[in-house]
C-alpha atoms as a PDB file:
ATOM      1  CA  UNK A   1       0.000   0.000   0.000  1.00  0.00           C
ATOM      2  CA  UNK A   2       1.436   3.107  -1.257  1.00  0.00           C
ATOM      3  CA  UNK A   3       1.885   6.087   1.100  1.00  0.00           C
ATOM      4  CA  UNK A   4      -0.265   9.512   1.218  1.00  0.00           C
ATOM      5  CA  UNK A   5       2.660  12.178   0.461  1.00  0.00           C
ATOM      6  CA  UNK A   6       2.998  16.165   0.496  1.00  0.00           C
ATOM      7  CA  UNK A   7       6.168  17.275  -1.558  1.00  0.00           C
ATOM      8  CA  UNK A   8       7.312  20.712  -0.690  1.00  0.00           C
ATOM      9  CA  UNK A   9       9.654  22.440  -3.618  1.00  0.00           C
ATOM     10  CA  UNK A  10      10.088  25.706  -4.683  1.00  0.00           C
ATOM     11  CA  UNK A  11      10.660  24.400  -8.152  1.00  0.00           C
ATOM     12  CA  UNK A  12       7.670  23.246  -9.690  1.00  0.00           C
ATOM     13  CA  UNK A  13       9.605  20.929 -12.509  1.00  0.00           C
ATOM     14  CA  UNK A  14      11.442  19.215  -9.100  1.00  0.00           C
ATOM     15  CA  UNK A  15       7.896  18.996  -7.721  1.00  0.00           C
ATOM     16  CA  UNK A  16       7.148  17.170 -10.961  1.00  0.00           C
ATOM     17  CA  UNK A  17      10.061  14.618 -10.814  1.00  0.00           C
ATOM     18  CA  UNK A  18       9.237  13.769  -7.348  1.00  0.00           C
ATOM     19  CA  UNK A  19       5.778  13.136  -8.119  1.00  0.00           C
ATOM     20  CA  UNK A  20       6.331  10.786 -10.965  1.00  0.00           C
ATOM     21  CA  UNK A  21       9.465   8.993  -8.923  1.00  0.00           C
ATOM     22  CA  UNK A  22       6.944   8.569  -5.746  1.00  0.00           C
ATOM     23  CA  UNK A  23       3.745   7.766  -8.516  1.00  0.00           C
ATOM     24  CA  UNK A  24       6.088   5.026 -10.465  1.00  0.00           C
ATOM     25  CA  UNK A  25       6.225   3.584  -6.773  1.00  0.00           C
ATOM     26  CA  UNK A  26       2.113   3.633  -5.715  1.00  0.00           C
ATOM     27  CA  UNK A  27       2.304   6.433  -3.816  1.00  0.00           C
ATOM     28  CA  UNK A  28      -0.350   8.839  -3.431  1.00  0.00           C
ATOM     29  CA  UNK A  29       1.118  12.613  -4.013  1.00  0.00           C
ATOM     30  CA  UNK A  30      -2.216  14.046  -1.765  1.00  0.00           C
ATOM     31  CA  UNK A  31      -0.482  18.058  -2.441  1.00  0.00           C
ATOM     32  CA  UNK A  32       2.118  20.356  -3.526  1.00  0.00           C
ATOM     33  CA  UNK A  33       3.180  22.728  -1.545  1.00  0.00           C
ATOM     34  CA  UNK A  34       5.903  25.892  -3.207  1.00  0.00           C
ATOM     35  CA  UNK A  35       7.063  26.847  -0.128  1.00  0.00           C
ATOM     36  CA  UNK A  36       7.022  26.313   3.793  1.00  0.00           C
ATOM     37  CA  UNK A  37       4.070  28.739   4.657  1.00  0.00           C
ATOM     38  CA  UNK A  38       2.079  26.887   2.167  1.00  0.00           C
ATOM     39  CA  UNK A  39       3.337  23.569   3.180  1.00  0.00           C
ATOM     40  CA  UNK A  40       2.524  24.007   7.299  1.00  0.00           C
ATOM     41  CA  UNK A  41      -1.249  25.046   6.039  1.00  0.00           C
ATOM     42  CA  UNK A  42      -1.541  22.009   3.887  1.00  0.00           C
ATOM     43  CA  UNK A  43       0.085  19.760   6.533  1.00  0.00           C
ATOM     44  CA  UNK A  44      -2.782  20.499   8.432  1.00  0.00           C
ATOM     45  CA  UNK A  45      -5.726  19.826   5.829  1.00  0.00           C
ATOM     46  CA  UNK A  46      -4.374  17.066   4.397  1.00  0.00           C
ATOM     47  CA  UNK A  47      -2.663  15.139   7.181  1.00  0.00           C
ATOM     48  CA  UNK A  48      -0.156  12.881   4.862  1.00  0.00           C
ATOM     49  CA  UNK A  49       1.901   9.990   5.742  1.00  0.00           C
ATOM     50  CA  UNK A  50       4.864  11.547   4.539  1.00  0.00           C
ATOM     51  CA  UNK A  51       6.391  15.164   3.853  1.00  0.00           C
ATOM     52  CA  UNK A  52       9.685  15.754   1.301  1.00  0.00           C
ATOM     53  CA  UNK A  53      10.559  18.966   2.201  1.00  0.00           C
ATOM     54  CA  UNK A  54      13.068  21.038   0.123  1.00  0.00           C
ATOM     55  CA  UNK A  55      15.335  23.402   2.435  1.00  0.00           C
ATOM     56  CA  UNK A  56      15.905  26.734   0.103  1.00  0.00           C
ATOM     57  CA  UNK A  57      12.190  28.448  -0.493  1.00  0.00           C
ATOM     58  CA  UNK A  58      11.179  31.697  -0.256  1.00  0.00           C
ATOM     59  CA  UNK A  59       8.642  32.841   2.399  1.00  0.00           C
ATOM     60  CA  UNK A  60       9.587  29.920   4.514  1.00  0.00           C
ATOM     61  CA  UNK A  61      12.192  27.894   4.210  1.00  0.00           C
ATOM     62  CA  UNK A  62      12.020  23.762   4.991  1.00  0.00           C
ATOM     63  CA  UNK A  63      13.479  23.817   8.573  1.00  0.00           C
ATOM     64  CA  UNK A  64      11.275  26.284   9.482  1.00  0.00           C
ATOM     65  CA  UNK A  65       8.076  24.819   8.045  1.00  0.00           C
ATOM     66  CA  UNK A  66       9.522  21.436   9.471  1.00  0.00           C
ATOM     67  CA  UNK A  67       9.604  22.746  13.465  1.00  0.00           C
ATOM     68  CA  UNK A  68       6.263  24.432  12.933  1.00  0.00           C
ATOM     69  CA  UNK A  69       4.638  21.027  11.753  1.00  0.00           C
ATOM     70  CA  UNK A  70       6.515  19.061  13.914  1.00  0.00           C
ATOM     71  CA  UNK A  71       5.370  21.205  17.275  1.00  0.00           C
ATOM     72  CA  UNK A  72       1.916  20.774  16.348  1.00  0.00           C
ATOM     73  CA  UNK A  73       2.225  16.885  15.173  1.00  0.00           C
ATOM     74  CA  UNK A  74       5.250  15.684  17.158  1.00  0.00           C
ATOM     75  CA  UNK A  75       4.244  12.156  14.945  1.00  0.00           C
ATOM     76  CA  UNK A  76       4.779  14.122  11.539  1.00  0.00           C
ATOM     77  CA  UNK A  77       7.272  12.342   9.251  1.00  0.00           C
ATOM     78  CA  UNK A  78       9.386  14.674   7.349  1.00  0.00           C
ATOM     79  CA  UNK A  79      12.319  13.827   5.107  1.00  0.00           C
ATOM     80  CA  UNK A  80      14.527  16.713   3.541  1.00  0.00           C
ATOM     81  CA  UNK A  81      15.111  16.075  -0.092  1.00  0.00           C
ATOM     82  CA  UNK A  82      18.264  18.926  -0.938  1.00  0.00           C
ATOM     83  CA  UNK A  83      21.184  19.573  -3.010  1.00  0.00           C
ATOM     84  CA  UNK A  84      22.770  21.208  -0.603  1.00  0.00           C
ATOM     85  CA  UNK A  85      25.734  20.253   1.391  1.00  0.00           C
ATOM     86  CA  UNK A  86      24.633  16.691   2.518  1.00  0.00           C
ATOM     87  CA  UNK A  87      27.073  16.653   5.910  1.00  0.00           C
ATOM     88  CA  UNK A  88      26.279  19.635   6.961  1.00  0.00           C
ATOM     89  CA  UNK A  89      22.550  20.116   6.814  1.00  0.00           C
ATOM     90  CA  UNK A  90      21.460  15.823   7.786  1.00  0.00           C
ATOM     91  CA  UNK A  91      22.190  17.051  11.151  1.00  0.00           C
ATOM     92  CA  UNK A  92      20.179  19.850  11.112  1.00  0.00           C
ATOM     93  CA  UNK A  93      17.338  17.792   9.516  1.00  0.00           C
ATOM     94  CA  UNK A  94      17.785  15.157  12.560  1.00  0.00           C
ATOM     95  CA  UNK A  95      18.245  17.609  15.197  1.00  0.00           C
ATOM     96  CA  UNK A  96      14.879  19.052  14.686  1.00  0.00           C
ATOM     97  CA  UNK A  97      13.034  15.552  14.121  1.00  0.00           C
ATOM     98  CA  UNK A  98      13.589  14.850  10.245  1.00  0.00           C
ATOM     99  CA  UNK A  99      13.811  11.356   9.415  1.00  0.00           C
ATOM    100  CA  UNK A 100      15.985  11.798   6.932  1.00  0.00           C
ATOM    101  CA  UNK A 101      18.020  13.894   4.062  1.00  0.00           C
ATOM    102  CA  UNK A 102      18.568  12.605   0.720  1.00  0.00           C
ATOM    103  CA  UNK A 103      19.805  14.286  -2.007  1.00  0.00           C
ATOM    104  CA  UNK A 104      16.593  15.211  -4.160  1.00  0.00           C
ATOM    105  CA  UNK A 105      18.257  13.654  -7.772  1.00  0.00           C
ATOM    106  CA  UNK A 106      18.415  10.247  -6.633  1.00  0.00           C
ATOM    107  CA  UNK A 107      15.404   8.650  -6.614  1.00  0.00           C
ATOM    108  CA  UNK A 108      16.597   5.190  -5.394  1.00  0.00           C
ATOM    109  CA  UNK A 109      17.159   6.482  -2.260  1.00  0.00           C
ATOM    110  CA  UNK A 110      14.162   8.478  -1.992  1.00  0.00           C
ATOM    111  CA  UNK A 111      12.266   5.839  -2.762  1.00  0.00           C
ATOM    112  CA  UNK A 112      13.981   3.527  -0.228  1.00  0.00           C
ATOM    113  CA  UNK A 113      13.840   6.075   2.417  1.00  0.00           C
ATOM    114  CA  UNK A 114      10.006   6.280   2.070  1.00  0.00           C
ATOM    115  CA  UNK A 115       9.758   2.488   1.947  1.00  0.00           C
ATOM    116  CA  UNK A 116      11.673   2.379   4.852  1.00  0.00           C
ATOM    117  CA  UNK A 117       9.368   4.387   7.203  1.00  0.00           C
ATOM    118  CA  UNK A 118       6.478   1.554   7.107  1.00  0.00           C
END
């Protein structure tokens, strides 16, 4: 059974490659969200299994919409999907309560990260 998923991107063409790598899978992209405002509002109406939050957006960026979701829904599963400096910024994403950070161009391992949360 495929997993109810927001994806949060600034870009709407990497909003459309995750889509069709988590679709290809049976997953069930429930929104899109451009940014982290956007993304905390929709967190709340559409209550996925699973967020992929980008880092870089304007507005709000992904940690921030990441603590705000995760103080109201301590449960909320967020992964960071990034190209930005892996080392540096997977300890950010686990210090606030990410589950993970993959880079967002390889789709193996965002796939098996999603698989991987049950």
């Amino acid at each position: 059974m495929g997993k109810k998923i927001l994806i949060v991107d600034d870009s709407s063409i990497m909003r459309k490659m995750i889509r069709q790598t988590l679709s290809d899978e049976n997953h069930f992209v429930a929104g899109e969200a451009k940014n982290g405002k956007d993304a905390v509002e929709m967190y709340k109406s559409l209550k996925p299994d699973i967020v992929t939050m980008d880092i870089t957006m304007r507005e709000m960026d992904g940690f921030a919409a990441a603590k705000e979701i995760l103080s109201s829904d301590p449960d909320a599963r967020i992964i960071f999907l990034s190209n930005l400096d892996e080392e540096k910024y997977s300890q950010d994403a686990k210090r606030i309560g990410a589950k993970g950070y993959v880079n967002k161009h390889n789709a193996k391992a965002i796939v098996d990260l999603i698989n991987s949360l049950g």
